[in-house]
Structure formats: C-alpha cells, structure tokens
Protein backbone atom coordinates (compact mmCIF):
# COMPACT_ATOMS: atom_id res chain seq x y z
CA UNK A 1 13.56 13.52 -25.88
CA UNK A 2 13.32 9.73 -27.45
CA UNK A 3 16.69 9.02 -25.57
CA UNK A 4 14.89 10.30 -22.38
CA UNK A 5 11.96 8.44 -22.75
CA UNK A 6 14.37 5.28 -23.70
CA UNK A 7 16.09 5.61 -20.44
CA UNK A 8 12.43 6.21 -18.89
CA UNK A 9 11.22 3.10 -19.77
CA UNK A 10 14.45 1.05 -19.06
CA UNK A 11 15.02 1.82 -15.17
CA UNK A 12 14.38 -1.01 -13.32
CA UNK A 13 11.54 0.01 -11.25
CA UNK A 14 9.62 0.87 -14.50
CA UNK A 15 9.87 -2.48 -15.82
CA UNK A 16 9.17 -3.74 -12.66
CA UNK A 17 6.15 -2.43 -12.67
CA UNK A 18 4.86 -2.84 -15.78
CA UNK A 19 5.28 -7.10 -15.31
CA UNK A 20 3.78 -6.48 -11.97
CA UNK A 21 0.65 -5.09 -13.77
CA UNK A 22 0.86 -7.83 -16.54
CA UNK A 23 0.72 -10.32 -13.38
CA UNK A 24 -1.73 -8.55 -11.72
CA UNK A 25 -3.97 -8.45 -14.86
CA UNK A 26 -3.53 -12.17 -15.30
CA UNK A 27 -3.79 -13.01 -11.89
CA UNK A 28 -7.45 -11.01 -11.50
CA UNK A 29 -8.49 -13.56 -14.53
CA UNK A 30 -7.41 -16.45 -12.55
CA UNK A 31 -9.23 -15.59 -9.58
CA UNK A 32 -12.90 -14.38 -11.44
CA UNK A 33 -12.33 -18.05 -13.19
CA UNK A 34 -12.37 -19.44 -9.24
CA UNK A 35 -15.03 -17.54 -7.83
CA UNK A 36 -17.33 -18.25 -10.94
CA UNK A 37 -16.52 -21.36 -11.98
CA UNK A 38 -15.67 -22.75 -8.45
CA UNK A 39 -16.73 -20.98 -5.37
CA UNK A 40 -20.17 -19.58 -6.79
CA UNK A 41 -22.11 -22.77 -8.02
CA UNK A 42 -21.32 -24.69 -4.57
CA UNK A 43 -22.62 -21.52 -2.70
CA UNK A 44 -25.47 -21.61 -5.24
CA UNK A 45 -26.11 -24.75 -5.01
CA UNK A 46 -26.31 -24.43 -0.58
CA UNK A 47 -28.61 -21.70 -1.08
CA UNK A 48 -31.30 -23.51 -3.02
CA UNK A 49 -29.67 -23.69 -6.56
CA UNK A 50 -29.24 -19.98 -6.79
CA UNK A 51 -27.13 -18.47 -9.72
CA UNK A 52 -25.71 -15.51 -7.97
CA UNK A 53 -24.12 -14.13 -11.61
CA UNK A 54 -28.64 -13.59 -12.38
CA UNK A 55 -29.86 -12.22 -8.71
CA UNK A 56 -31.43 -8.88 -9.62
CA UNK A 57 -33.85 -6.77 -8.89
CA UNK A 58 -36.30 -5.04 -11.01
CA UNK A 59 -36.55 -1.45 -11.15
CA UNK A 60 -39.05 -0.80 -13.60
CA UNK A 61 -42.15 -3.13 -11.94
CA UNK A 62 -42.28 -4.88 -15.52
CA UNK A 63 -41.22 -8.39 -13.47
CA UNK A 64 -39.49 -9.83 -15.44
CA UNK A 65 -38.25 -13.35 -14.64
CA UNK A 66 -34.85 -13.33 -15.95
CA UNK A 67 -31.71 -11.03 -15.98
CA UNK A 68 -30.99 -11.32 -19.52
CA UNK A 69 -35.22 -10.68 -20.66
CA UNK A 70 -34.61 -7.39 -18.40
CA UNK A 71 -31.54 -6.17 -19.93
CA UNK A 72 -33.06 -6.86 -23.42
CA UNK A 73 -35.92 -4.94 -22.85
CA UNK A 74 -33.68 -2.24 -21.24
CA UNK A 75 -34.59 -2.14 -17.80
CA UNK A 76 -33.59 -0.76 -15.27
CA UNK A 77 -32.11 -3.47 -12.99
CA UNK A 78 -29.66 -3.75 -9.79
CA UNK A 79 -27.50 -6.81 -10.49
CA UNK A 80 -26.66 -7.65 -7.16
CA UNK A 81 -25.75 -11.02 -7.77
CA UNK A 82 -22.96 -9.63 -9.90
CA UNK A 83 -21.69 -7.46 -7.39
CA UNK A 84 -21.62 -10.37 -4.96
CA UNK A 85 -19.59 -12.13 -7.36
CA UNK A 86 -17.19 -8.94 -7.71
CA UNK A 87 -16.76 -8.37 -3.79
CA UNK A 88 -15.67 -12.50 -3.53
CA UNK A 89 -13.11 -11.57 -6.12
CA UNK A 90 -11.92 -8.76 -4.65
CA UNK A 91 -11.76 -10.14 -0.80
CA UNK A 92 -9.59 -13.28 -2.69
CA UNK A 93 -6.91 -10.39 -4.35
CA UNK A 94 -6.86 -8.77 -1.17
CA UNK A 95 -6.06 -11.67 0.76
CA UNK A 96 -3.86 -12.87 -1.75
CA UNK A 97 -1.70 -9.19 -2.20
CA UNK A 98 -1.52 -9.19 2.19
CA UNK A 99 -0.11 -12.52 2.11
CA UNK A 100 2.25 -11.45 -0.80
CA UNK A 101 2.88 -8.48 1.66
CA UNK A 102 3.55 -10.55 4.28
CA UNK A 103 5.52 -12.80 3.25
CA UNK A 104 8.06 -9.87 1.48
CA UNK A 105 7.87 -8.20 4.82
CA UNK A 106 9.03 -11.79 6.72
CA UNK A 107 11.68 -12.11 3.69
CA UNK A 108 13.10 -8.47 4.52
CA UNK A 109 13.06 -9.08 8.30
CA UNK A 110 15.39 -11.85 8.19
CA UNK A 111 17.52 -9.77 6.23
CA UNK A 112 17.83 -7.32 8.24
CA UNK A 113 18.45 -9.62 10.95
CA UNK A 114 21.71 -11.12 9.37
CA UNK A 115 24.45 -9.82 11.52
CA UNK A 116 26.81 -8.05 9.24
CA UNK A 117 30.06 -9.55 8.36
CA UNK A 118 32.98 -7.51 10.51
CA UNK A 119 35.23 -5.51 8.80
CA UNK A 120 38.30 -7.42 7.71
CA UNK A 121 41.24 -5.78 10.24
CA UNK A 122 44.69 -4.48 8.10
CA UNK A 123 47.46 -5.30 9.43
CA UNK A 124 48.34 -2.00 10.37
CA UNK A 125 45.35 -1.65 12.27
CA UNK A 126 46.77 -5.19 13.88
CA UNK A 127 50.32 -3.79 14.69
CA UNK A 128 48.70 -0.15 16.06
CA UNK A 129 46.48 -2.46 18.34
CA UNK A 130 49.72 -4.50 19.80
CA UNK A 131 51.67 -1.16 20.18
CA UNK A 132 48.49 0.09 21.77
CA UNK A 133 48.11 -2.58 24.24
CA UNK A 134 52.09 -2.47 25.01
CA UNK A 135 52.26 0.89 26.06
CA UNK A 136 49.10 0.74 28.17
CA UNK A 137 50.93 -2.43 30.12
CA UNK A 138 54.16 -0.63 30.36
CA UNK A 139 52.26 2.28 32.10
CA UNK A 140 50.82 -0.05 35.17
C-alpha cells in the first residue's frame, strides 16, 4: 500500500498539480496585495476618501461609526466593503487564469499546425516505386 501511494504521488500529473496549487496559492497573495494596497486606496480616494476594506452596514441599529467598534461589540454587520474588495480579486484571477488559458490554447494551436515531418521512404519502398512506374509505362 506505501509503494502504491509512492507511485501515487510521483506521476507526473500529481506533481503537477500540487505546484500548480502552490502557485495558485501564492499567486492569490500577490493579487489581494494589488487590489488592497494598489487598486483600492486610488478608488477610495475618487470616491471621497472611502476605505472600501471598513464600508459596512449596521444590523443591530446600535450605529456605530466604525467597523472594528461593531465587531468588538459583536454586531451584527454586512461588510460590504470587504466583499467589494474580494470580487476585484477574484475578477483579476479570472482574468489572469483566461489569459493563461489563452495563451496555452494559442501555444497548442500552433502545434498542431506544424505539418508533420514525412515518413523517411526505404529503399525498398524506392525500388517497388521504379518497378511500379516501369511496368505501368511498358503497358501504354
């Protein structure tokens, strides 16, 4: 069963796979880093100086004037700022992953289109031609 699970873990395609998720993991860090630390404040700062990370709304009627006083008191709050923030992200992987896509897809195309190289001819195949093309002159 250990030998199994060796030879499990050693294909290709599972090691593939895991680096792709290793990638993927850093790559989602890299991209929250851009759309907090890059894209948000500008976008903030457009719509009047607006932290989108503490846009919330107040659930329990307490009104409460920040996002962190309401989650310390344990409110009930809709962080909608935050999801903002999350659908940015994940409209930047998505982008990102279809021009990955696309660009494998191009890669695979061209390929594909490479004519493929014609079989070598023996020269038996050479001599069987010639006798082949002798006897059909001989029979005009």
């Amino acid at each position: 069963m250990l030998k199994e699970f060796r030879d499990f873990i050693m294909r290709g395609n599972v090691l593939d796979l895991a680096v792709a998720v290793i990638i993927g993991a850093a790559f989602g860090g890299v991209v929250t880093s851009l759309v907090n630390d890059l894209i948000m404040p500008p976008i903030g700062l457009l719509a009047g100086a607006v932290d989108f990370s503490n846009l919330f709304v107040d659930l329990s009627g307490q009104g409460y004037a920040s996002l962190a006083a309401a989650e310390a008191d344990g409110a009930a709050v809709l962080r909608y700022g935050m999801f903002l923030n999350t659908l940015i992200n994940f409209v930047i992987v998505a982008f990102a992953v279809f021009m990955l896509v696309k660009l494998a897809n191009s890669l695979q195309k061209k390929k594909k289109e490479e004519p493929a190289p014609s079989p070598a001819i023996s020269a038996e195949e050479k001599l069987l031609t010639e006798i082949r093309d002798l006897m059909k002159a001989q029979a005009k």
